[in-house]
Protein backbone atom coordinates (compact mmCIF):
# COMPACT_ATOMS: atom_id res chain seq x y z
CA UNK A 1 -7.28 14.03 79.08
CA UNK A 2 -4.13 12.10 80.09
CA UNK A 3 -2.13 13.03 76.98
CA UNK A 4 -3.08 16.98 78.54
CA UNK A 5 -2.06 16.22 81.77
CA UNK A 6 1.02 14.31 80.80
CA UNK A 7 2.08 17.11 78.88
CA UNK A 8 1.60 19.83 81.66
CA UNK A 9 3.57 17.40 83.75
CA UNK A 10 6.56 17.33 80.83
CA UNK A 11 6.64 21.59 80.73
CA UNK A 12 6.42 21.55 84.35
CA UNK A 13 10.05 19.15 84.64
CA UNK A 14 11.19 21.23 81.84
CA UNK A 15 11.04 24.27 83.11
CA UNK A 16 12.76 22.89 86.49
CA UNK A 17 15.41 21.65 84.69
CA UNK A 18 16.12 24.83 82.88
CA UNK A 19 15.94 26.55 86.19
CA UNK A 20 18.34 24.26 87.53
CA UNK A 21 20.73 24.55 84.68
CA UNK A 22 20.48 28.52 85.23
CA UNK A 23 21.05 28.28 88.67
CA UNK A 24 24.39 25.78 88.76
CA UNK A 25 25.64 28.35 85.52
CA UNK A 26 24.73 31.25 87.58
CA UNK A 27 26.68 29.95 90.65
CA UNK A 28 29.48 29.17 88.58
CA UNK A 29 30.11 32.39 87.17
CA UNK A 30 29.50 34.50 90.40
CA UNK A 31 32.13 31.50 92.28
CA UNK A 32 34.54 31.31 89.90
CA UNK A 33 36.65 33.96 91.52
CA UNK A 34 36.63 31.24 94.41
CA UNK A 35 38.42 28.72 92.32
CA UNK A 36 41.12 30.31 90.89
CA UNK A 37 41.54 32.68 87.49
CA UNK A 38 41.12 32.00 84.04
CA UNK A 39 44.21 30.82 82.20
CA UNK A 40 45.50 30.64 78.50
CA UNK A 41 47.80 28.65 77.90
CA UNK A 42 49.80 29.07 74.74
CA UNK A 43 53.19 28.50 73.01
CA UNK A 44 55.27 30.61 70.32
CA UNK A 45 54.45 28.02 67.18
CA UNK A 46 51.84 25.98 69.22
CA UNK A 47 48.52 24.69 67.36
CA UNK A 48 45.18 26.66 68.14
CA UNK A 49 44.18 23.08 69.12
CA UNK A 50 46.41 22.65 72.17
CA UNK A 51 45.68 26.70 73.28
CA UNK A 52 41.90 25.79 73.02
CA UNK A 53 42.25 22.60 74.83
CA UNK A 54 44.77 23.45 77.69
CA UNK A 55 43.11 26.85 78.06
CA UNK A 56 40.27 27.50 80.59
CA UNK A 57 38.96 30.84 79.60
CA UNK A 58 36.91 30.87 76.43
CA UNK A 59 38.62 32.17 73.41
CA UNK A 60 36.85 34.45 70.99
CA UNK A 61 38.32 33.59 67.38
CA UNK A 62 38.11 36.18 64.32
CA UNK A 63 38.52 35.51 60.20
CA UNK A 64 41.66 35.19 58.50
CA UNK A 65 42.98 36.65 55.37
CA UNK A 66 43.47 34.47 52.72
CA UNK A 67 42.90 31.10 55.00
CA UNK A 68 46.97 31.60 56.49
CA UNK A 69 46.56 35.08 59.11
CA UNK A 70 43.79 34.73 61.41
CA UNK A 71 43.25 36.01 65.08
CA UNK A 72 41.44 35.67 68.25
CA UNK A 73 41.32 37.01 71.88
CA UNK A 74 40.16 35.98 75.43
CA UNK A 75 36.60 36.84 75.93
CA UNK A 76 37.49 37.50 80.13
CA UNK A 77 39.78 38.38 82.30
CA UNK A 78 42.72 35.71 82.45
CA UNK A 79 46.50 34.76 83.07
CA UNK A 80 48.84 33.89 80.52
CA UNK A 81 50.68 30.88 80.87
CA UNK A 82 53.56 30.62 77.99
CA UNK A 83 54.00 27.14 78.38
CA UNK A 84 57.71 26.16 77.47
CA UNK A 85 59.97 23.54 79.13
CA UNK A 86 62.74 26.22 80.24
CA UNK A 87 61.33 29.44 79.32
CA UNK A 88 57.69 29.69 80.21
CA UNK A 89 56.28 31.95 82.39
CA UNK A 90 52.59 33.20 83.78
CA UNK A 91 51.10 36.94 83.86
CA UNK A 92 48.94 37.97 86.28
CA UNK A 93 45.13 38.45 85.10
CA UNK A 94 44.15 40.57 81.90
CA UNK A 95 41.62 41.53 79.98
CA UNK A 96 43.20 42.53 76.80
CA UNK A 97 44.79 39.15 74.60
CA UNK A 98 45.50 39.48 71.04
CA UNK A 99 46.56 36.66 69.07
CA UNK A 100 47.83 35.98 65.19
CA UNK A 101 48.35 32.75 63.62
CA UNK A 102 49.36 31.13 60.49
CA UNK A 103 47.11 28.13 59.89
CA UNK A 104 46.75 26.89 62.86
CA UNK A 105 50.16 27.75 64.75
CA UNK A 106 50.31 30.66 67.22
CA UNK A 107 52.84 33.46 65.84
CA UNK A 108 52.36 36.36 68.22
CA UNK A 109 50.30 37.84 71.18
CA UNK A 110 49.91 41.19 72.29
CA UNK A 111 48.70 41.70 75.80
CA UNK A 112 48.39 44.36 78.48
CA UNK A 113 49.06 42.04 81.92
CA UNK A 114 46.52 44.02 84.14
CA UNK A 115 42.79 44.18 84.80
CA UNK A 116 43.03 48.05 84.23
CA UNK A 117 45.40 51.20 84.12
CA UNK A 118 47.38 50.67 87.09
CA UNK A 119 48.65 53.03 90.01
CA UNK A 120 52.66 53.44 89.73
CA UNK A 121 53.11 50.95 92.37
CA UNK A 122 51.60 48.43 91.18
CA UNK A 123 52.55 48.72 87.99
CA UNK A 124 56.13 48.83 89.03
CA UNK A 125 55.38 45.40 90.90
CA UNK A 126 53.65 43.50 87.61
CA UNK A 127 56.80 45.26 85.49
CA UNK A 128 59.74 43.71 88.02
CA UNK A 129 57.83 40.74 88.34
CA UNK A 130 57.77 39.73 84.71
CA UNK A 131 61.48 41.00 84.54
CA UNK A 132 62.19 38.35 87.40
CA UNK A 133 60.51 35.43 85.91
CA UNK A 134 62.35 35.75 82.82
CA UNK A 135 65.76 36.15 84.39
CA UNK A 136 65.45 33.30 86.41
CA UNK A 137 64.34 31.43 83.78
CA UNK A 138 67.54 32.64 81.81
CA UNK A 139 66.10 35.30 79.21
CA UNK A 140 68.82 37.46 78.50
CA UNK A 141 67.82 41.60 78.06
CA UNK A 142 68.93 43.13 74.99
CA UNK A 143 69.09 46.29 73.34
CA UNK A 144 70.91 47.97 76.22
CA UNK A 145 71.62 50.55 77.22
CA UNK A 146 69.38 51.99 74.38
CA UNK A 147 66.70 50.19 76.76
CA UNK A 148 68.02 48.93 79.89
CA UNK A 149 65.80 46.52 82.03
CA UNK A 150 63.22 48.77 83.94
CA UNK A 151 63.69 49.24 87.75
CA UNK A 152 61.45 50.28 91.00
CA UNK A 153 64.04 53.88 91.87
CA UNK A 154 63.37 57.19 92.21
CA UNK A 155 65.46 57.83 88.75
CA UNK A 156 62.73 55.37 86.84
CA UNK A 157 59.59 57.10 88.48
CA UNK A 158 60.52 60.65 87.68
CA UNK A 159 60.97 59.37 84.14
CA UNK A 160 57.49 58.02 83.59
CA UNK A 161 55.80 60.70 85.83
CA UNK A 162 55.07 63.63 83.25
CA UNK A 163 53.75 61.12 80.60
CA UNK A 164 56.19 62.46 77.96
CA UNK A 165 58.62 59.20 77.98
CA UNK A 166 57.69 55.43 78.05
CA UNK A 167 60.02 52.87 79.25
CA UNK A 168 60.91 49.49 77.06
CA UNK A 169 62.76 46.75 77.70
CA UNK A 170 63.57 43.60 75.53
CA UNK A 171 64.38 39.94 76.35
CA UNK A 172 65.51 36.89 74.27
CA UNK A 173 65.28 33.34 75.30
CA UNK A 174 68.63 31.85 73.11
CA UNK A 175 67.12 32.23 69.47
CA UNK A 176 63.88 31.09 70.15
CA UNK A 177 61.29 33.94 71.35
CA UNK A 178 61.62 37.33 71.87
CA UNK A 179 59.70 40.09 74.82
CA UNK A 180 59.06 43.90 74.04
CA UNK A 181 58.07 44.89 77.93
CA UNK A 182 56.53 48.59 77.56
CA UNK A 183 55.13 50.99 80.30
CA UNK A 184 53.71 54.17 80.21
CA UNK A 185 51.35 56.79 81.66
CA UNK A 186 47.57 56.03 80.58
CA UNK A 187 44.86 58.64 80.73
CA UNK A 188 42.48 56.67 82.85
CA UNK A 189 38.53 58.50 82.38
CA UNK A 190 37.63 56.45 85.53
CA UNK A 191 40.26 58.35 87.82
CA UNK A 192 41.27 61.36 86.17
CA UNK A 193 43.03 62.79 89.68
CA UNK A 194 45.21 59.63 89.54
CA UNK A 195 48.45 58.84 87.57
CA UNK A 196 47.86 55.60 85.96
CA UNK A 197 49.87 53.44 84.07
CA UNK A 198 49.47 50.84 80.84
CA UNK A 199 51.77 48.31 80.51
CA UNK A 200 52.14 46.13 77.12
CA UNK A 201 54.20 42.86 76.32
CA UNK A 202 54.33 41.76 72.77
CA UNK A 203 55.55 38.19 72.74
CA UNK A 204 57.03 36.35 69.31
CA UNK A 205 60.11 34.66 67.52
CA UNK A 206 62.78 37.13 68.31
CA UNK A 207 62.79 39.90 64.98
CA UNK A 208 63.75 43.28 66.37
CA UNK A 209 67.52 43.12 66.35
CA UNK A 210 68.48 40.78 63.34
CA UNK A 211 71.54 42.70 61.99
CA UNK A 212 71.80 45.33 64.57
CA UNK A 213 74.69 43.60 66.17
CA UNK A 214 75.95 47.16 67.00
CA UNK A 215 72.73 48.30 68.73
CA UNK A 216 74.21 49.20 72.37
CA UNK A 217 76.78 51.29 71.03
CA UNK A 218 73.77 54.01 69.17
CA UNK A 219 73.21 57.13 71.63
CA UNK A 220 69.43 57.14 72.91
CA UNK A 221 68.30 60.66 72.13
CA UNK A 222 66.35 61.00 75.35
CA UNK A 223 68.06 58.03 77.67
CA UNK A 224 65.89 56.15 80.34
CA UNK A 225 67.81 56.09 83.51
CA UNK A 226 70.53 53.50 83.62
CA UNK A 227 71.54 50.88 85.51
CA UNK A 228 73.95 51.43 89.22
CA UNK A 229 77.38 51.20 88.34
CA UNK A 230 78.75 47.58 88.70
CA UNK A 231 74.85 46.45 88.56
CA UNK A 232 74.70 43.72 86.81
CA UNK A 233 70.73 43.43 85.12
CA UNK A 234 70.39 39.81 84.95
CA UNK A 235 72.18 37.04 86.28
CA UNK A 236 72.55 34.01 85.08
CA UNK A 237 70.79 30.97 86.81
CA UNK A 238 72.65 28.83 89.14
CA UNK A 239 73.23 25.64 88.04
């Protein structure tokens, strides 16, 4: 009889301390909004080790090919934070992270900075905001003016508008990393009266232009509008 009711007693606690652990996981997830966004934090040729420890969203993690190639992604919404002494910078929040590694260093991520397809404005904004970062943190565009640095003028919109061209910018920090910065009209189901726009940045050890020294001087068979006359895209940080 007391081995019954000491029993009913133990289900009974259990069961409030299950409740209780729902509760304070429950509150978490519908506060955490309140207490600032997910990050991952990352570095070109980091370990997984430090992303998974410095990182406060949970990462998803996939096979690898041949135990060297291996990927992973965010599994919510969260900022990027490429953490480097003189060249890192943060995104705002996204949903779509793609990572590759070999072993256990990071090689590359692919990333769309947003939460979803975003009206030109704002897109515009997240675009020139990224662009700023990097300047001031003394990334240097290249491939112009086959891609000049993207702007916020009435030249740039009318380019994107029809959907028929993209704009694409690229950065360098010295010879260390490397930016492709990519915008373009996105067919959003959600708001098909709206124009909506995707924008991709591909982060890695710099790759594109190795022996393409000459790259400025090749014509761009449909050219994205170009900078002001006497504008100068980037400056150089003040010492």
């Amino acid at each position: 009889m007391h081995l019954r009711s000491f029993l009913s007693r133990w289900r009974c606690w259990a069961w409030l301390m299950l409740c209780a652990v729902l509760a304070v996981a429950a509150a978490r997830q519908l506060t955490q909004p309140l207490w600032g966004d997910s990050v991952i934090a990352m570095s070109i040729g980091g370990t997984y080790e430090y992303m998974r420890d410095h990182s406060t969203a949970p990462l998803a993690i996939w096979g690898h090919v041949g135990r060297r190639v291996w990927g992973g992604a965010s599994r919510t919404a969260a900022r990027l934070r490429f953490v480097d002494p003189q060249y890192g910078f943060e995104t705002p929040p996204a949903r779509f992270f793609t990572f590759t590694f070999k072993g256990h260093l990071v090689g590359d991520i692919r990333m769309s900075p947003q939460i979803e397809p975003l009206l030109i404005d704002d897109a515009l904004k997240v675009v020139l905001d990224l662009q700023a970062q990097w300047c001031a943190k003394g990334w240097r565009p290249v491939g112009t003016p086959w891609s000049p640095t993207i702007e916020d003028t009435p030249e740039w919109r009318a380019y994107l508008r029809p959907g028929e061209m993209s704009g694409t910018s690229y950065w360098r920090a010295g010879d260390q990393y490397e930016v492709m910065l990519f915008i373009g009209r996105f067919a959003d189901s959600r708001h098909p009266d709206q124009e909506r726009y995707l924008i991709t940045l591909e982060l890695s050890k710099p790759w594109r232009f190795e022996g393409m020294e000459h790259v400025d001087e090749v014509p761009h068979p449909f050219p994205p509008p170009q900078p002001k006359q006497g504008a100068i895209p980037c400056q150089p940080p003040l010492s």
